[in-house]
N, C-alpha and C. Protein backbone atom coordinates (compact mmCIF):
# COMPACT_ATOMS: atom_id res chain seq x y z
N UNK A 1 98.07 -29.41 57.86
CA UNK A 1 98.59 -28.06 57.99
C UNK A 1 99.09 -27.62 56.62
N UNK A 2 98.45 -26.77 56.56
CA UNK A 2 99.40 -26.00 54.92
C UNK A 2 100.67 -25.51 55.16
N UNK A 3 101.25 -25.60 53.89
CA UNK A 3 102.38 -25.41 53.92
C UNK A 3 103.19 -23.98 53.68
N UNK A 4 104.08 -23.37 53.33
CA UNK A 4 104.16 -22.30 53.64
C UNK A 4 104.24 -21.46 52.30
N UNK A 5 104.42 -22.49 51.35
CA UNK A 5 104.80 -22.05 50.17
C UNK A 5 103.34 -21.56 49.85
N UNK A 6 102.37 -23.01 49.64
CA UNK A 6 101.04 -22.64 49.30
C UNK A 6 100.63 -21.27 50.09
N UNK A 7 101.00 -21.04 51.13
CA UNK A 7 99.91 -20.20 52.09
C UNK A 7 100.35 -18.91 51.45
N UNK A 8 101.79 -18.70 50.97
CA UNK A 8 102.42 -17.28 50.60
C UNK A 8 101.72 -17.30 48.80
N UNK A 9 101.25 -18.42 48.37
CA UNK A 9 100.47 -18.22 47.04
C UNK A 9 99.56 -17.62 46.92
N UNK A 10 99.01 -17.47 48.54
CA UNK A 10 97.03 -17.46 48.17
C UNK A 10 96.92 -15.89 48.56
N UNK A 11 98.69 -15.46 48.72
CA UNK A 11 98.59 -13.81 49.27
C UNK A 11 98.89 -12.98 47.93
N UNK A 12 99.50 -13.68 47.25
CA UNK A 12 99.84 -13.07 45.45
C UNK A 12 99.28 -11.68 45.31
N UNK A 13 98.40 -11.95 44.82
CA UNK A 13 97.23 -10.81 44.75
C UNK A 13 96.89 -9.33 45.65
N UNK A 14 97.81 -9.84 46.54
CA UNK A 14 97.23 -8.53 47.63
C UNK A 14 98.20 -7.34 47.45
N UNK A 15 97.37 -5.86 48.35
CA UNK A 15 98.18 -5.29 48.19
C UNK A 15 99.22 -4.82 48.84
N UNK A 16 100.18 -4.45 48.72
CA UNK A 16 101.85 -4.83 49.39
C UNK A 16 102.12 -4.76 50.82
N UNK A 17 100.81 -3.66 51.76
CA UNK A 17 101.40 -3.87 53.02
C UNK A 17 100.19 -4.69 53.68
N UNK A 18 99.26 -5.50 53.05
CA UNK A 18 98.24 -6.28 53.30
C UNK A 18 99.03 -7.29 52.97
N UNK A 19 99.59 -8.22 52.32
CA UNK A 19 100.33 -8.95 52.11
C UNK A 19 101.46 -8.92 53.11
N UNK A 20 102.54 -7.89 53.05
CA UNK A 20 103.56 -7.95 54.41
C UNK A 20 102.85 -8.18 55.77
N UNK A 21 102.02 -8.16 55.88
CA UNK A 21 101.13 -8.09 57.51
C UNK A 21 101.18 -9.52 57.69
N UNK A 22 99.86 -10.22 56.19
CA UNK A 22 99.64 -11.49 56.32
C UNK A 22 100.59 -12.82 56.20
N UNK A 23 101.87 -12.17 55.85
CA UNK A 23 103.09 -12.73 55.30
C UNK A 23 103.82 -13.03 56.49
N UNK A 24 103.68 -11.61 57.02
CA UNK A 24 104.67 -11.86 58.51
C UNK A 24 103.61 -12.89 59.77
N UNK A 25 102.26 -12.66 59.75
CA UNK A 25 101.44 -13.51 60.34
C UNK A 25 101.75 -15.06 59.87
N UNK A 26 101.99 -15.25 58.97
CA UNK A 26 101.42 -16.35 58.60
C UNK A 26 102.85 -17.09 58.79
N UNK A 27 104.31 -16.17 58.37
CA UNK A 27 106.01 -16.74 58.87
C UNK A 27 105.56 -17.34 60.63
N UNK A 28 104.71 -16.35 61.79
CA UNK A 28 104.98 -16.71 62.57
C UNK A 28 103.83 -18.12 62.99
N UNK A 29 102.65 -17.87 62.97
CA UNK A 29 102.15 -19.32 62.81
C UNK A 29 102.04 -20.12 63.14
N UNK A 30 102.42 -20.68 61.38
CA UNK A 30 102.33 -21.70 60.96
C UNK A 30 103.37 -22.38 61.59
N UNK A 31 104.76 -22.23 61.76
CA UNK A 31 105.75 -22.99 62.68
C UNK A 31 105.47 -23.27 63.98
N UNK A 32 104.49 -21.87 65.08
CA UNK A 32 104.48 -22.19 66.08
C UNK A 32 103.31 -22.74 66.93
N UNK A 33 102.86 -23.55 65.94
CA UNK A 33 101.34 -24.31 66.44
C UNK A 33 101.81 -25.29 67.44
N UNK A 34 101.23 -25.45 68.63
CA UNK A 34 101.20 -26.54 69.70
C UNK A 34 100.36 -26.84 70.39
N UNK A 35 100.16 -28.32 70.81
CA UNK A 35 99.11 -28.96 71.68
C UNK A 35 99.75 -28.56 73.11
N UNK A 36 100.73 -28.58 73.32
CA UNK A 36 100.74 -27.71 74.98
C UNK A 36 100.97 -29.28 75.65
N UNK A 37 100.82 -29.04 77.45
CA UNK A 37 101.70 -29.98 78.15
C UNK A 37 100.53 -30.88 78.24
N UNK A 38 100.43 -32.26 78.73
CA UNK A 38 99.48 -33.48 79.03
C UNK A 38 99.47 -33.31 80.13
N UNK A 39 98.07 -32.43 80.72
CA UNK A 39 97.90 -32.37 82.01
C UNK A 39 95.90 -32.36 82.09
N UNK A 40 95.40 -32.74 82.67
CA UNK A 40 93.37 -33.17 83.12
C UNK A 40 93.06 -31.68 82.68
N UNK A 41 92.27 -31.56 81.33
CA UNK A 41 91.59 -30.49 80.86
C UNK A 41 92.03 -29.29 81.05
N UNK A 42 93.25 -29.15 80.22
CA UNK A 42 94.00 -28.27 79.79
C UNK A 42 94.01 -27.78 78.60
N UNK A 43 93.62 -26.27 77.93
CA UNK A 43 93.32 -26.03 77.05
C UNK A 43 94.69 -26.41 75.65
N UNK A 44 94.33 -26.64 74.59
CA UNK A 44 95.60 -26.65 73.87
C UNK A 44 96.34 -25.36 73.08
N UNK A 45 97.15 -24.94 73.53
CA UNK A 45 98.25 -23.45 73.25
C UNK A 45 97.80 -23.12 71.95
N UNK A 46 97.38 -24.00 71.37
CA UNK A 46 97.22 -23.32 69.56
C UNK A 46 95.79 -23.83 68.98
N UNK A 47 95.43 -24.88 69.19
CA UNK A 47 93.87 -25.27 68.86
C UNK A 47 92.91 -25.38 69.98
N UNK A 48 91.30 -25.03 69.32
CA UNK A 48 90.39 -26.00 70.21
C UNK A 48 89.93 -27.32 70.91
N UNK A 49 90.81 -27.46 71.48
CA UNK A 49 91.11 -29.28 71.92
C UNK A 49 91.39 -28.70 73.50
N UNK A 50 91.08 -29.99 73.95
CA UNK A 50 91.75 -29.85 75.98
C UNK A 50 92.11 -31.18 76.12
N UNK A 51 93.08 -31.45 76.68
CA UNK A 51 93.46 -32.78 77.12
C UNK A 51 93.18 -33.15 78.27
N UNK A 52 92.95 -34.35 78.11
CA UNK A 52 91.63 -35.10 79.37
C UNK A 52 92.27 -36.40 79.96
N UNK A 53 92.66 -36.77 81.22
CA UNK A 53 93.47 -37.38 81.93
C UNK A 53 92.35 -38.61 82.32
N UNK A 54 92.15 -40.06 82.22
CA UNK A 54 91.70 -40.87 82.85
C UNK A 54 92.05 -41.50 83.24
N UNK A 55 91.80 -42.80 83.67
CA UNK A 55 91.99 -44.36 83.67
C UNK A 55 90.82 -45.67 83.81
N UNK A 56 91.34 -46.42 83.19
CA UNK A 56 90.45 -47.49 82.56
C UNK A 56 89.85 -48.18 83.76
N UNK A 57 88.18 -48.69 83.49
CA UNK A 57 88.37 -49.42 85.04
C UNK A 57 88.55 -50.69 85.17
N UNK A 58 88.50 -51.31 86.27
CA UNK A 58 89.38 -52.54 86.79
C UNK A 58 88.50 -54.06 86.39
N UNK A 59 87.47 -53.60 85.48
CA UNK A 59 87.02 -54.69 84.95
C UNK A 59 87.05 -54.66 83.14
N UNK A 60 87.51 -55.03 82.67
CA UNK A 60 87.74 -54.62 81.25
C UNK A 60 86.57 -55.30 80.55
N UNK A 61 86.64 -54.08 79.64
CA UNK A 61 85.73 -53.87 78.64
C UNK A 61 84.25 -53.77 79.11
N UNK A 62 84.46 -53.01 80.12
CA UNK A 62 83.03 -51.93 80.85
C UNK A 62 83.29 -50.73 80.11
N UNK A 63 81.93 -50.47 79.84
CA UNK A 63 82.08 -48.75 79.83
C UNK A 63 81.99 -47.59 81.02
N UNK A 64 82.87 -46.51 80.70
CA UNK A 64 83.60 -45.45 81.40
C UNK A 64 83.14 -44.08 80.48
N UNK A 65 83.25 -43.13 81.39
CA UNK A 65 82.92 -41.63 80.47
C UNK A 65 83.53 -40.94 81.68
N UNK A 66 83.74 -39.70 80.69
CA UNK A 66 85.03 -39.05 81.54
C UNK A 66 84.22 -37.55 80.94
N UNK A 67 84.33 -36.77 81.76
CA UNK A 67 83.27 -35.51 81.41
C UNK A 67 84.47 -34.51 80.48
N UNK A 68 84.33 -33.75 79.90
CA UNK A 68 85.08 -32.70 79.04
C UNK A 68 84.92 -31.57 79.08
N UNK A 69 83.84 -30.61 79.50
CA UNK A 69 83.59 -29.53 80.20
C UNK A 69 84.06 -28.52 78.87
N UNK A 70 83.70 -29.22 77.63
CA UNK A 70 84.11 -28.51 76.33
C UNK A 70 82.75 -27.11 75.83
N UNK A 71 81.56 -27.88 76.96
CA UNK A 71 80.30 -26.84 76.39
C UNK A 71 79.59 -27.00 75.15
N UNK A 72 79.88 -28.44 74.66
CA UNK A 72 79.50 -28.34 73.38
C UNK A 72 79.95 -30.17 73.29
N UNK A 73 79.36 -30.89 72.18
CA UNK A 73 79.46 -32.32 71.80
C UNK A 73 81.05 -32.14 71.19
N UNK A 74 82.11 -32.61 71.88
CA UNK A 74 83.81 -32.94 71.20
C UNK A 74 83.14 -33.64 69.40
N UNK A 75 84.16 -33.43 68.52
CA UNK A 75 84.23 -34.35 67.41
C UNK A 75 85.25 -35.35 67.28
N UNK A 76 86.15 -35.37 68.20
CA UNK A 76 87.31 -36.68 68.04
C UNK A 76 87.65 -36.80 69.32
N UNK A 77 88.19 -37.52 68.97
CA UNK A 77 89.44 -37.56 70.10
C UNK A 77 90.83 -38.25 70.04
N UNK A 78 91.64 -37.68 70.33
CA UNK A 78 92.99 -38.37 70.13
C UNK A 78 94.34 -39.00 70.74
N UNK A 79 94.94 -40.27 71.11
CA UNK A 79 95.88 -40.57 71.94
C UNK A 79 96.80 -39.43 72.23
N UNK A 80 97.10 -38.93 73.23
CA UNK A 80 98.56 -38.57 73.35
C UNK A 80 99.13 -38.90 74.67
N UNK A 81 100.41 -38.84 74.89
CA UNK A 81 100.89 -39.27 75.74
C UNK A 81 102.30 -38.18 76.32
N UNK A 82 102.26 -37.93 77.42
CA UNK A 82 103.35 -37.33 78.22
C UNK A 82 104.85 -37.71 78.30
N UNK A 83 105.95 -37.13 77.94
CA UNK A 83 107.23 -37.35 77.72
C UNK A 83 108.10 -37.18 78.66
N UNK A 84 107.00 -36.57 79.89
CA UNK A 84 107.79 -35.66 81.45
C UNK A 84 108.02 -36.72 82.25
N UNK A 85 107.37 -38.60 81.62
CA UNK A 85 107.51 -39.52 82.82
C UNK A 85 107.62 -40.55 81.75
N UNK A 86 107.95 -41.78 82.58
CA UNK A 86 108.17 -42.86 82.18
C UNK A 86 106.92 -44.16 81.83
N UNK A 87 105.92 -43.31 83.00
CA UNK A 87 104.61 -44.05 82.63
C UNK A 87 103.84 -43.70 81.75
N UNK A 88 103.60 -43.07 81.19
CA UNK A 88 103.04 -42.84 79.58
C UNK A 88 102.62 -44.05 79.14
N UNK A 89 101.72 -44.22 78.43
CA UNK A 89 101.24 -45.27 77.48
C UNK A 89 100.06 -45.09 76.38
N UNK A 90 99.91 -45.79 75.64
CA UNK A 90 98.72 -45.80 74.91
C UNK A 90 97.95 -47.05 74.38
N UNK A 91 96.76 -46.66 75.14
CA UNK A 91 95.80 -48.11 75.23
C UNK A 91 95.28 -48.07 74.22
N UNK A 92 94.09 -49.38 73.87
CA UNK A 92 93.00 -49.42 73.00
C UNK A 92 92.00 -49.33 73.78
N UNK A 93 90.89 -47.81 72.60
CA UNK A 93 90.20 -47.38 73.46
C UNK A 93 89.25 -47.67 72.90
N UNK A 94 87.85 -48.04 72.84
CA UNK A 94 86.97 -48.14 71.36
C UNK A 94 85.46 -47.31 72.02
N UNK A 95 84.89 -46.34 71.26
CA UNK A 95 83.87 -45.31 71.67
C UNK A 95 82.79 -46.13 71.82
N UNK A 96 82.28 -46.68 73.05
CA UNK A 96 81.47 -47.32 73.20
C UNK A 96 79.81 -46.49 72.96
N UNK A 97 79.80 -45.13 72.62
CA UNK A 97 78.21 -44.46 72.66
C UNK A 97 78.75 -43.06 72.08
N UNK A 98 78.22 -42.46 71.19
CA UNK A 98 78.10 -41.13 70.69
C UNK A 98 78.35 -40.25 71.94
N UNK A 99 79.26 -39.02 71.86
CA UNK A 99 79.92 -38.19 72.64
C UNK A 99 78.54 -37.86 73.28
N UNK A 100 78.25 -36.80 74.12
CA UNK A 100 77.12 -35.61 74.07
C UNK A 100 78.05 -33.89 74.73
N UNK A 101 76.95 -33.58 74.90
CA UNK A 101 77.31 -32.15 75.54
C UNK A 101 78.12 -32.01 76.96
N UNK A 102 78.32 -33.32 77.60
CA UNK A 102 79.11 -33.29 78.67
C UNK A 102 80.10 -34.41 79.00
N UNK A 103 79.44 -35.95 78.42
CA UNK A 103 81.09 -36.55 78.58
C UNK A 103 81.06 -37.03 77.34
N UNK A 104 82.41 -37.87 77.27
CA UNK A 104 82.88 -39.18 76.21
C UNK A 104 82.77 -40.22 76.73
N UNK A 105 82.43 -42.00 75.67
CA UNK A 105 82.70 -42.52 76.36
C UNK A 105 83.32 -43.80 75.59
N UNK A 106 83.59 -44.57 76.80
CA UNK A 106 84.77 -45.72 75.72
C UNK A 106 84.75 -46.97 76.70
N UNK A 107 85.07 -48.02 76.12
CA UNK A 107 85.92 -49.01 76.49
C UNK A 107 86.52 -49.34 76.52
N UNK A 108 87.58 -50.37 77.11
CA UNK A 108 89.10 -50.33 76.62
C UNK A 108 88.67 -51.93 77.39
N UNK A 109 90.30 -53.60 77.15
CA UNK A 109 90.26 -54.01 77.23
C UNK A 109 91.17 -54.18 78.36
N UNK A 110 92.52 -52.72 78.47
CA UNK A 110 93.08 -52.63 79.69
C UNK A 110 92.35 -52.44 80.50
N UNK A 111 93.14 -52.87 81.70
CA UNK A 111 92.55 -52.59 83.32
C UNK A 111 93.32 -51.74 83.88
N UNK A 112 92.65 -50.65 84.61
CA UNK A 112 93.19 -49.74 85.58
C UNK A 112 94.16 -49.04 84.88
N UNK A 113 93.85 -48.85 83.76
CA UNK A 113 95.22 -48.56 83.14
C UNK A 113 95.09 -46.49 82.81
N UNK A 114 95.98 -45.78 83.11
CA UNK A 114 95.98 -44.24 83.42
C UNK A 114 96.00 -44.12 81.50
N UNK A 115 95.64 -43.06 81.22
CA UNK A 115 95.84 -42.62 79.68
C UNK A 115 95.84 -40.89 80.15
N UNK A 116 96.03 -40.43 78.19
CA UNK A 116 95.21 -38.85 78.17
C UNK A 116 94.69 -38.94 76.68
N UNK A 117 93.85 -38.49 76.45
CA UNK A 117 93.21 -37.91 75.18
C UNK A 117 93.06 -36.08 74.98
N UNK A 118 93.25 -35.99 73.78
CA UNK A 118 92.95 -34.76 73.49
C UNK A 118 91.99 -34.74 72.91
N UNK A 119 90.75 -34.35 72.74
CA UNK A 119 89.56 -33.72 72.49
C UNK A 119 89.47 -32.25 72.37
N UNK A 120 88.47 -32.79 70.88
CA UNK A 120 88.42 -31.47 70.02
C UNK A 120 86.67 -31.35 70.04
């Protein structure tokens, strides 16, 4: 994320109420970027990402795919975990096959074990 100083540099140049516009855009922002709550393919409040609810299956280190309904091949994906409960966790997940246009997929060495990822 840039920072705020840089971002008010790259407005220098402009002219004064093109600058106040992008100035006041850019005060509000940049502070209020968020991934939003950990809930099964939920869009994220500030980026292109949805967070995706699974769990591992009960024989470890099988592969699993969990669909994303993104419309398009995801490029990452990332642990996160929920703060609203006590069961939260974060497994090891390892991408067992190149994403495609409808799921992800992975292995993990836990069993049965609940996660979320955010996918972008």
């Amino acid at each position: 994320m840039a920072t705020r100083g840089y971002v008010l540099s790259l407005l220098g140049g402009l002219e004064a109420t093109t600058k106040l516009a992008l100035t006041n855009i850019f005060e509000y922002v940049l502070p209020n970027t968020k991934f939003g709550p950990v809930s099964h393919q939920a869009k994220s409040e500030s980026f292109q990402a949805y967070t995706l609810l699974s769990t591992t299956p009960s024989t470890g280190n099988e592969e699993f795919s969990i669909v994303h309904g993104l419309g398009r091949t995801p490029y990452l994906a990332l642990p996160v975990m929920s703060l609203e409960s006590s069961a939260g966790q974060w497994i090891p997940l390892t991408v067992s096959r190149p994403a495609d246009g409808q799921r992800i997929y992975f292995r993990s060495a836990s069993t049965s074990a609940p996660f979320a990822v955010l996918v972008e």
